[in-house]
Protein backbone atom coordinates (compact mmCIF):
# COMPACT_ATOMS: atom_id res chain seq x y z
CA UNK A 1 -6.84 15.27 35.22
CA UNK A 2 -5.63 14.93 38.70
CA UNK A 3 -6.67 12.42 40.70
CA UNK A 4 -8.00 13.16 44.81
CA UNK A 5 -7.22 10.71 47.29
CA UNK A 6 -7.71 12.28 50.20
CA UNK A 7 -11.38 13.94 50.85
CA UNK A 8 -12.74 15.74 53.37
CA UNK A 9 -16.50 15.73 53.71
CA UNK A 10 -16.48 13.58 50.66
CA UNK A 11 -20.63 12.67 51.56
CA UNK A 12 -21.07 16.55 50.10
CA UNK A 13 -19.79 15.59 46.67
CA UNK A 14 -22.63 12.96 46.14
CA UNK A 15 -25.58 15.37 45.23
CA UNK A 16 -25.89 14.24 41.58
CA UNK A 17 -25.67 10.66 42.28
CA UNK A 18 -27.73 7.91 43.81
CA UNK A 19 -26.09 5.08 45.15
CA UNK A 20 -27.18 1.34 44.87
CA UNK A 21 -26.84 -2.24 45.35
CA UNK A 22 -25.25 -1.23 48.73
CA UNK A 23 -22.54 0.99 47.54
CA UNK A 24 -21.68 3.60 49.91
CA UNK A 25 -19.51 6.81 49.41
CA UNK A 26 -16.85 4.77 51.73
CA UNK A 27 -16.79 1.92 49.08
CA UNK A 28 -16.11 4.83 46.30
CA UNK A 29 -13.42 6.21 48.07
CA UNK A 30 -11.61 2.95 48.61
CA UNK A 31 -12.57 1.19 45.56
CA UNK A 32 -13.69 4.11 42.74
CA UNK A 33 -12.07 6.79 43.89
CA UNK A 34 -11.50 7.98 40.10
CA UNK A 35 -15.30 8.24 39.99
CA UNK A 36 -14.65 11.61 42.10
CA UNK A 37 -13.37 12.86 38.95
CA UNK A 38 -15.92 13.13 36.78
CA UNK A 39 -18.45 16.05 36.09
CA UNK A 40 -21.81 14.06 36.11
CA UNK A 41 -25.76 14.71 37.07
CA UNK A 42 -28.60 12.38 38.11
CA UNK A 43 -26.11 9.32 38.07
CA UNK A 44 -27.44 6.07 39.33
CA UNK A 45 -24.41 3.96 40.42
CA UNK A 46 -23.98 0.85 42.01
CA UNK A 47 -21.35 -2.68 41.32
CA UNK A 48 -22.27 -6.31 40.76
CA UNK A 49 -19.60 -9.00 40.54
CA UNK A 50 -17.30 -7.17 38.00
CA UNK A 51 -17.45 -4.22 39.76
CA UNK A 52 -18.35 -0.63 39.35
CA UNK A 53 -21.69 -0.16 37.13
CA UNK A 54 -22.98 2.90 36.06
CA UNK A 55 -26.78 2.64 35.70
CA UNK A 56 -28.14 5.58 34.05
CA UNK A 57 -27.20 9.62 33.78
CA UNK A 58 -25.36 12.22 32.19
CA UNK A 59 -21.06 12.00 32.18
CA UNK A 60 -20.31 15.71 30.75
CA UNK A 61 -15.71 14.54 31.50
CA UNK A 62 -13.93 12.49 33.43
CA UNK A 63 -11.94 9.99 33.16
CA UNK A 64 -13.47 6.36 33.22
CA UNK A 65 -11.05 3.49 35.02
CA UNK A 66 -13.25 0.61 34.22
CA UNK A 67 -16.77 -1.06 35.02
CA UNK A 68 -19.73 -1.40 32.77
CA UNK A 69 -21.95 1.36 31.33
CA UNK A 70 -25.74 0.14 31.05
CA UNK A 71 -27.55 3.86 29.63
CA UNK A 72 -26.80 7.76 29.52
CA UNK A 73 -24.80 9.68 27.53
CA UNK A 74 -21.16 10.58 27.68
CA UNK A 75 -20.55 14.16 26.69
CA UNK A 76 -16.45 14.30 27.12
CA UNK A 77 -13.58 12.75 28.90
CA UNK A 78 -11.47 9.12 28.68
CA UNK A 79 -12.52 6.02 29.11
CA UNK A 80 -9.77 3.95 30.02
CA UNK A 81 -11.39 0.42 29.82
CA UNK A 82 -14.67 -1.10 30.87
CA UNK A 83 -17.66 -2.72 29.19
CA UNK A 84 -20.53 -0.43 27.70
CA UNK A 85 -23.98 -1.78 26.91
CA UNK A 86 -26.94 0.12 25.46
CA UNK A 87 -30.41 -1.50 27.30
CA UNK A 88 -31.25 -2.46 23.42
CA UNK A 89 -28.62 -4.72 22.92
CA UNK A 90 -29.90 -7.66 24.58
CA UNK A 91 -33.88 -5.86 25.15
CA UNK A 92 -34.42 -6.02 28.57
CA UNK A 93 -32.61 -8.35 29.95
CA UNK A 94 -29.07 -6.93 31.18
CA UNK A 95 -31.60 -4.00 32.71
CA UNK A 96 -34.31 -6.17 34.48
CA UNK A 97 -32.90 -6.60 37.82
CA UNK A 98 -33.33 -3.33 38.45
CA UNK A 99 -36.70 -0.95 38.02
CA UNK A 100 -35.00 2.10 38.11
CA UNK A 101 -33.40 1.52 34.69
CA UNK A 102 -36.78 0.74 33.48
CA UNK A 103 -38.10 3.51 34.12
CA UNK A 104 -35.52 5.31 32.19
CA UNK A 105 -35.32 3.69 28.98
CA UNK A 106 -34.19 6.22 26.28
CA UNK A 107 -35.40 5.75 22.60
CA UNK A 108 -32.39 6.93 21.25
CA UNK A 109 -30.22 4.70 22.80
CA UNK A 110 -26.59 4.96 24.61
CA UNK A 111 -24.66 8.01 23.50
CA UNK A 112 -20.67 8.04 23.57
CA UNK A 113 -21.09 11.86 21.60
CA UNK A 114 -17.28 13.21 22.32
CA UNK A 115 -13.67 12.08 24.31
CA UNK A 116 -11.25 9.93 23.91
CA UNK A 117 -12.07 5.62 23.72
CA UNK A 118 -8.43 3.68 25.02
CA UNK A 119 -10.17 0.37 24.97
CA UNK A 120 -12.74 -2.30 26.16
CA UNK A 121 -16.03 -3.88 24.93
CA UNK A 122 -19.01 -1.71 22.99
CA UNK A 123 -21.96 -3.00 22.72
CA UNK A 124 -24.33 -1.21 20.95
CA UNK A 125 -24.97 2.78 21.14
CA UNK A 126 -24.20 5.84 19.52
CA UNK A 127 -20.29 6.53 19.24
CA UNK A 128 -19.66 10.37 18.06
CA UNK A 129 -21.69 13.67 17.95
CA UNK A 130 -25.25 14.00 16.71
CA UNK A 131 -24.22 16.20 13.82
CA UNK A 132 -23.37 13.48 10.87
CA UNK A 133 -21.55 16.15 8.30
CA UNK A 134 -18.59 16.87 10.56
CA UNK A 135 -16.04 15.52 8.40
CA UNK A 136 -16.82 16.60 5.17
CA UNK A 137 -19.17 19.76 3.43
CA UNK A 138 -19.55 16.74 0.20
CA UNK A 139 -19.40 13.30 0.08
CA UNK A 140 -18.33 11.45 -2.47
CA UNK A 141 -21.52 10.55 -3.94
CA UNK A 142 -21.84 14.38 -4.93
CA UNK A 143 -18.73 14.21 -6.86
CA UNK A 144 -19.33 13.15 -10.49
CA UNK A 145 -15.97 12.67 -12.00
CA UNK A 146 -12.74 11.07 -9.31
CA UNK A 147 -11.03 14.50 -8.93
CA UNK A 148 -8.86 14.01 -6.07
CA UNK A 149 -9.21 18.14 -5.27
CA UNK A 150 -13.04 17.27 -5.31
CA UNK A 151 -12.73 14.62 -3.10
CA UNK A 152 -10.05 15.40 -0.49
CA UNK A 153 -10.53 14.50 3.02
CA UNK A 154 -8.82 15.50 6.34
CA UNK A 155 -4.92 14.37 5.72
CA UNK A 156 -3.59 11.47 8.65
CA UNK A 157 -1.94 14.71 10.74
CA UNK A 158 -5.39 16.36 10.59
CA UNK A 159 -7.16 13.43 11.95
CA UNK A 160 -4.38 12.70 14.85
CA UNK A 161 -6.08 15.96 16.39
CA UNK A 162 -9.62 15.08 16.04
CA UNK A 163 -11.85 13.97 19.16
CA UNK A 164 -13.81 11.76 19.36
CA UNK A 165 -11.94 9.15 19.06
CA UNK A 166 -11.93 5.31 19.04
CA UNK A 167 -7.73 4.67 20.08
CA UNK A 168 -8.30 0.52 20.93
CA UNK A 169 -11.11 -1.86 21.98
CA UNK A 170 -13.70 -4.04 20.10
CA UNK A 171 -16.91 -2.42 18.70
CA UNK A 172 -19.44 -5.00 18.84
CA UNK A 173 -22.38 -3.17 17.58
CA UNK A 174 -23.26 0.39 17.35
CA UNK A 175 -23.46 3.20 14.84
CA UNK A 176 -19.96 4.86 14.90
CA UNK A 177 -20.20 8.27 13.67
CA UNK A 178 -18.32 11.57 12.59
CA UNK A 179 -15.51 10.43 14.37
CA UNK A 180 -11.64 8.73 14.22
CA UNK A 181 -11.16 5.27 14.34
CA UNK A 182 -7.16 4.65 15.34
CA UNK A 183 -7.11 1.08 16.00
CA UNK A 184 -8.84 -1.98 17.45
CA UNK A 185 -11.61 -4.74 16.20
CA UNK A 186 -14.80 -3.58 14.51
CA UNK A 187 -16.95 -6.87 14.40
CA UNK A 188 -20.11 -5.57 13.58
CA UNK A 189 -22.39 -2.31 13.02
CA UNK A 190 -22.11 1.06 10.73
CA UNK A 191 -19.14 3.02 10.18
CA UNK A 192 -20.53 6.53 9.18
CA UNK A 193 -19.15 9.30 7.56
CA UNK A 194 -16.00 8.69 9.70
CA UNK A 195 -11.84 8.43 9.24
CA UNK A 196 -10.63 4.72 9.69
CA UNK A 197 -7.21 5.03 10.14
CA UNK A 198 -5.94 1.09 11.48
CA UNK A 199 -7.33 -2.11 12.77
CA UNK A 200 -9.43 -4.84 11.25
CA UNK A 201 -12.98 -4.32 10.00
CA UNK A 202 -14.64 -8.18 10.86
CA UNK A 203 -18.05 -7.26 9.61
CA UNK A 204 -21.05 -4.69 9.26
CA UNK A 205 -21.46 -1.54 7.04
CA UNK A 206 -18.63 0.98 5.78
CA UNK A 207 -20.55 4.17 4.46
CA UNK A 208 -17.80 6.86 4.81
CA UNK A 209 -15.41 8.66 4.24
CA UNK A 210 -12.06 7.76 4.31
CA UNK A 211 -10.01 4.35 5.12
CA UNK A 212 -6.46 5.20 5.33
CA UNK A 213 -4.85 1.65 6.61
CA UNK A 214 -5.86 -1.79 7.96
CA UNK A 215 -7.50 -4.98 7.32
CA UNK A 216 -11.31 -5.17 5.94
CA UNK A 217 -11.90 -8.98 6.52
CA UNK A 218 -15.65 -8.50 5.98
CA UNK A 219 -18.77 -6.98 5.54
CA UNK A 220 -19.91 -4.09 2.90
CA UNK A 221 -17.82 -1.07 1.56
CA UNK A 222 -21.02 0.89 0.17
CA UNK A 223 -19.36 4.58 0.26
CA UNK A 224 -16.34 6.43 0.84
CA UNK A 225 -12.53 6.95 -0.13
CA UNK A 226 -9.87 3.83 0.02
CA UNK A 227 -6.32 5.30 0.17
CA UNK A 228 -4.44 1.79 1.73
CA UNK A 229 -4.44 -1.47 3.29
CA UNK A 230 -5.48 -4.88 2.36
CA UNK A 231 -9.39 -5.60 1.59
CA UNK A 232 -9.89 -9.50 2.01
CA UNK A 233 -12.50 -12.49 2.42
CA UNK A 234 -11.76 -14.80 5.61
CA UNK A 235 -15.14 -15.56 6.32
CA UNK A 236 -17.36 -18.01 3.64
CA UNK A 237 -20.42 -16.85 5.81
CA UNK A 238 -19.12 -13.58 5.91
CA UNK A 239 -18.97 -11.41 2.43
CA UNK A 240 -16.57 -8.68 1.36
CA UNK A 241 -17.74 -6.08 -0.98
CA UNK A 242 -16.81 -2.63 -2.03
CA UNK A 243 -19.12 -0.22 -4.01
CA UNK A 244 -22.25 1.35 -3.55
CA UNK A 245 -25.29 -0.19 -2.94
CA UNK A 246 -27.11 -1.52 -5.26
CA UNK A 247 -29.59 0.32 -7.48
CA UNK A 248 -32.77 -0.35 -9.68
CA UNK A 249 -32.34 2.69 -12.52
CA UNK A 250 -29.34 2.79 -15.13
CA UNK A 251 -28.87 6.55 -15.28
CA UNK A 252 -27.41 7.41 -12.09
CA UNK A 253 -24.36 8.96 -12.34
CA UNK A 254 -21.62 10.10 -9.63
CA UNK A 255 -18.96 8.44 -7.51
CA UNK A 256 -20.00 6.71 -4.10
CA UNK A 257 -16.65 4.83 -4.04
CA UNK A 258 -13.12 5.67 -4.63
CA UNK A 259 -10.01 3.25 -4.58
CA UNK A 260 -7.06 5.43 -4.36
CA UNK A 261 -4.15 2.11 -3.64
CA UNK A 262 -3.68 -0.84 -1.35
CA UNK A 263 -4.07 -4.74 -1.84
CA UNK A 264 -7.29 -6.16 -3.01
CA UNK A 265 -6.70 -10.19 -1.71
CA UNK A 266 -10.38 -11.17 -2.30
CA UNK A 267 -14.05 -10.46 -2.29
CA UNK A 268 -16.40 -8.55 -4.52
CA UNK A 269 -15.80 -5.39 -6.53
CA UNK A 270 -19.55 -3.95 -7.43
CA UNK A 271 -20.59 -0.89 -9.28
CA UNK A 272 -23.42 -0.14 -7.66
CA UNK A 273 -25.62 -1.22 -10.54
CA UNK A 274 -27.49 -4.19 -12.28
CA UNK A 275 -25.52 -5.91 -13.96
CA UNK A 276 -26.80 -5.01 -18.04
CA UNK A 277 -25.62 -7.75 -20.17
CA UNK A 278 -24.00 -6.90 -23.66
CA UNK A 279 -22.90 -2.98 -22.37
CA UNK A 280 -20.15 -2.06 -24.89
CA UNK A 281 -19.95 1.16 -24.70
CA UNK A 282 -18.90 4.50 -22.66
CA UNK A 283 -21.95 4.26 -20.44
CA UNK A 284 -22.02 6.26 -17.50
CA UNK A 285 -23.87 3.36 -15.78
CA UNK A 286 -20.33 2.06 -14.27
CA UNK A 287 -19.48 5.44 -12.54
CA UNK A 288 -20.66 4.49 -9.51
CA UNK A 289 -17.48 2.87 -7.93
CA UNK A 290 -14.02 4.11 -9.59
CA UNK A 291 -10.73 1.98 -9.13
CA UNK A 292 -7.72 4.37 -9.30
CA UNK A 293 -5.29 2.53 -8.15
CA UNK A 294 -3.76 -0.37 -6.47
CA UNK A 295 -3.10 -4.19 -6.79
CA UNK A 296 -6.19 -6.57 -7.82
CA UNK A 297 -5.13 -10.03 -6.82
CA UNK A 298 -8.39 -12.14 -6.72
CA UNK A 299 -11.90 -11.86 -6.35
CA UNK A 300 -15.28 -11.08 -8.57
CA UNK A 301 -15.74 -7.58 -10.11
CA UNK A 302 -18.98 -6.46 -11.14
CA UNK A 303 -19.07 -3.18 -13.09
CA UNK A 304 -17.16 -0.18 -11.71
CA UNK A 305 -15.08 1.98 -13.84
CA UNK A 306 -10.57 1.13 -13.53
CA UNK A 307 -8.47 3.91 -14.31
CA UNK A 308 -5.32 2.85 -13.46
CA UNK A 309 -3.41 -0.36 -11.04
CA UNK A 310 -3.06 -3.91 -12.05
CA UNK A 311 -5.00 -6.87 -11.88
CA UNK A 312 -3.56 -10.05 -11.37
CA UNK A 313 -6.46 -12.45 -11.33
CA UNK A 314 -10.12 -12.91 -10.98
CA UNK A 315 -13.29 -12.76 -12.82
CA UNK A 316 -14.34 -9.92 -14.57
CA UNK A 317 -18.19 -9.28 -15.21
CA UNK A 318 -18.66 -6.38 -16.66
CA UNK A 319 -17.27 -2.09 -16.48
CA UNK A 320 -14.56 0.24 -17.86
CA UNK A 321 -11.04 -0.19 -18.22
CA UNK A 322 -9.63 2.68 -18.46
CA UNK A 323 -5.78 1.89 -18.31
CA UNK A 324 -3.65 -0.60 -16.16
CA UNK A 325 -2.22 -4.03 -16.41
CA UNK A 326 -3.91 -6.99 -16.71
CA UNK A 327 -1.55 -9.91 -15.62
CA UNK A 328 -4.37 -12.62 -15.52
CA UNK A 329 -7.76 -13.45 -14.90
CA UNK A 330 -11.80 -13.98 -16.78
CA UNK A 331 -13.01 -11.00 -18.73
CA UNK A 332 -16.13 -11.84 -19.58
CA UNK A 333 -17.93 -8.57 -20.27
CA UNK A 334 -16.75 -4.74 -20.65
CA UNK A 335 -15.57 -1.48 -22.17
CA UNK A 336 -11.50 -1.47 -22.72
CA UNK A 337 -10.75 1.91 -23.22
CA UNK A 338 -6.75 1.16 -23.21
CA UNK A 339 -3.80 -0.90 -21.46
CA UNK A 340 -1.89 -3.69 -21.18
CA UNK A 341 -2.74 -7.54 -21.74
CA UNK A 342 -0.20 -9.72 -20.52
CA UNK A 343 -2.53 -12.35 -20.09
CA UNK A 344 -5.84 -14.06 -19.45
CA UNK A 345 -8.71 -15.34 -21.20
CA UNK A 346 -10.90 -12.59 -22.36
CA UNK A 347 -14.74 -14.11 -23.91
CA UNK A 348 -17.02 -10.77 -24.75
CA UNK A 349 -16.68 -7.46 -24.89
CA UNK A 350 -15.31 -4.04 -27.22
CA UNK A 351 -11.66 -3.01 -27.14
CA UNK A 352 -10.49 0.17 -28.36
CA UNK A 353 -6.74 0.30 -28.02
CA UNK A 354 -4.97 -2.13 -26.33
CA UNK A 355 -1.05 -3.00 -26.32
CA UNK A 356 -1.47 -6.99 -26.41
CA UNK A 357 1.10 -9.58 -25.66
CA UNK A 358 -0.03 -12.62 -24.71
CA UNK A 359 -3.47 -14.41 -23.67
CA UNK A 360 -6.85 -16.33 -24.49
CA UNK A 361 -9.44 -14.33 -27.02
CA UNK A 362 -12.77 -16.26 -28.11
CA UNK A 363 -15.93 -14.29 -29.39
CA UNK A 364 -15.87 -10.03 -29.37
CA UNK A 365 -19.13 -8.18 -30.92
CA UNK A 366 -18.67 -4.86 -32.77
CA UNK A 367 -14.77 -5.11 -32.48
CA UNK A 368 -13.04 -1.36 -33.51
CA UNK A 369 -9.70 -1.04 -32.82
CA UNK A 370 -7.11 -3.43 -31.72
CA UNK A 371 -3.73 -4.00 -32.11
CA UNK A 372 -2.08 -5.27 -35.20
CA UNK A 373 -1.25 -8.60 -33.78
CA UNK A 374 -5.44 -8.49 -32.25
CA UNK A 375 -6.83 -7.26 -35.23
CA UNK A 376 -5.60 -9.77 -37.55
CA UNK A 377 -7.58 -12.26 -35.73
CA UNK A 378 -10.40 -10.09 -35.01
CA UNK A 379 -13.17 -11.70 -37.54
CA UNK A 380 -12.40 -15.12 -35.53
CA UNK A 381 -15.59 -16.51 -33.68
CA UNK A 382 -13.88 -19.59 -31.74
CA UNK A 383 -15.11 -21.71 -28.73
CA UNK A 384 -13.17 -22.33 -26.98
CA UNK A 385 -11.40 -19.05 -27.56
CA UNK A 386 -8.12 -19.39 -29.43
CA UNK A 387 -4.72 -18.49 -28.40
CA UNK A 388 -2.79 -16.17 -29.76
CA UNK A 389 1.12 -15.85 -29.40
């Protein structure tokens, strides 16, 4: 958008704004001219020692140089940098000094609903449109069995196109929405039905659809697709956890979370289920969170159903394995359906076919199948669990 510097009878372009804290249509045109830009109505403006403020109203485009955004909604445009606050992030207080705000408060909040985001600080608000099935006509928890025709979501190339979109910055707190994330620090809030495509995820609530690349240092994974990038715990105080949230009943089926590849370094793996003691069988219970593939280097896994990947080490409560390698690690509870033991200590559970070759086996109820070097030893009952060669 081009930019004006020079203006003739510039006071005629303020009708849809109201001026305050002694800004003056001079002090725009020296200090904000880009403000000229912009396609806005009933805009209260003013500055305070960081500079421009915008105070309340309606940005329909424009592009946004920098200053701090207090309440309104943005309809279309860039913002280039700045701070944006919604008047509920602190209550009242970042609002206070001045009545007219007051007088304006807005229920549902500040509203960034379509443009592009370069970077700067987001505190609070609505990020993306009001409509929250943009992306996708069915979410994964719809889809019963991990078909990846069933589940296929806008390819990288797709997304590049999509507005809005979040290109740098650190999202504070919000509800980010139907939209693309590119790159930059989300440290807390909820991640909705939206394409995460880089950056680091500090903390909050993932609940769609698809993360492409990046760093999840913490917070909850509750629903969507996982297609790269490294899923860690840096934070004691701080949790990481993928799979859907937790549930009372046993007889829900469906998939609410997919891992398609990418690093698992630590954290929680959860089915989205109690945890039912003793389950040795194809129950459906488990379907809930679905490991395809990928690398499983540490961390706790509670239920959830592995098709295929490796596991390296960990502790194992309770699912399905499917197929896959497992290096090392604590099995202490599950369905092995078939794959590879190369190690590990395994305590409880029924195998069906397994190709063994080296680890710890103790006690195993209603054991069916093993292989010939498992099954020979099958009737033993040891603790602690004997070796076998």
């Amino acid at each position: 958008m081009a930019k004006v510097y020079n203006i003739e009878g510039y006071n005629d372009l303020f009708s849809n704004f109201t001026l305050v804290d002694g800004v003056t249509p001079d002090i725009i045109k020296r200090k904000y001219i880009w403000l000229l830009n912009a396609t806005v109505e009933n805009a209260i403006v003013g500055q305070d020692p960081y500079g421009f403020v915008w105070y309340s109203g309606t940005w329909y485009s424009g592009e946004w140089e920098d200053g701090t955004w207090y309440s309104g909604i943005w309809y279309d445009g860039e913002w280039k940098n700045g701070r944006w606050y919604s008047y509920r992030f602190d209550t009242k207080q970042l609002l206070q000094r001045n009545f007219r705000i007051l007088e304006k408060d807005n229920p549902i909040h500040s509203q960034f609903r379509y443009g592009i985001w370069r970077d700067g600080d987001f505190f609070n608000g609505y990020f993306g449109p009001v409509d929250f099935n943009t992306w996708s006509t069915q979410s994964p928890q719809d889809v019963p069995n991990p078909d990846p025709k069933l589940t296929e979501s806008p390819s990288e190339l797709d997304v590049l196109y999509y507005q809005p979109r979040w290109e740098n910055g650190t999202f504070h707190n919000g509800i980010f929405r139907s939209s693309a994330w590119f790159d930059g620090r989300f440290k807390k809030g909820w991640f909705y039905n939206s394409q995460w495509l880089n950056g680091t995820f500090m903390d909050g609530t993932f609940q769609g659809h698809t993360w492409w690349n990046g760093s999840f240092t913490g917070g909850d994974f509750i629903l969507g697709i996982w297609s790269g990038g490294t899923f860690n715990q840096v934070n004691s105080t701080i949790k990481s956890r993928i799979g859907s949230e937790l549930l009372t009943g046993t007889t829900y089926t469906g998939t609410t979370v997919l891992w398609r590849g990418g690093t698992f370094l630590n954290g929680e793996f959860h089915s989205g289920l109690n945890i039912i003691s003793g389950v040795t069988y194809k129950s459906t219970n488990h379907n809930r969170s679905w490991w395809l593939n990928g690398t499983y280097n540490n961390g706790t896994w509670y239920g959830g159903r592995h098709v295929n990947g490796t596991h390296n080490n960990g502790y194992w409560i309770e699912g399905i394995w499917d197929a896959g390698t497992f290096n090392n690690g604590y099995w202490e509870n599950g369905l092995w359906l078939s794959g590879t033991v190369n190690g590990g200590q395994f305590i409880h559970g029924l195998f069906e076919t397994v190709t063994y070759n080296k680890g710890k086996f103790g006690y195993q109820p209603n054991i069916r199948t093993l292989s010939e070097q498992l099954a020979s030893k099958a009737t033993v009952k040891a603790v602690p669990p004997v070796i076998l060669d």
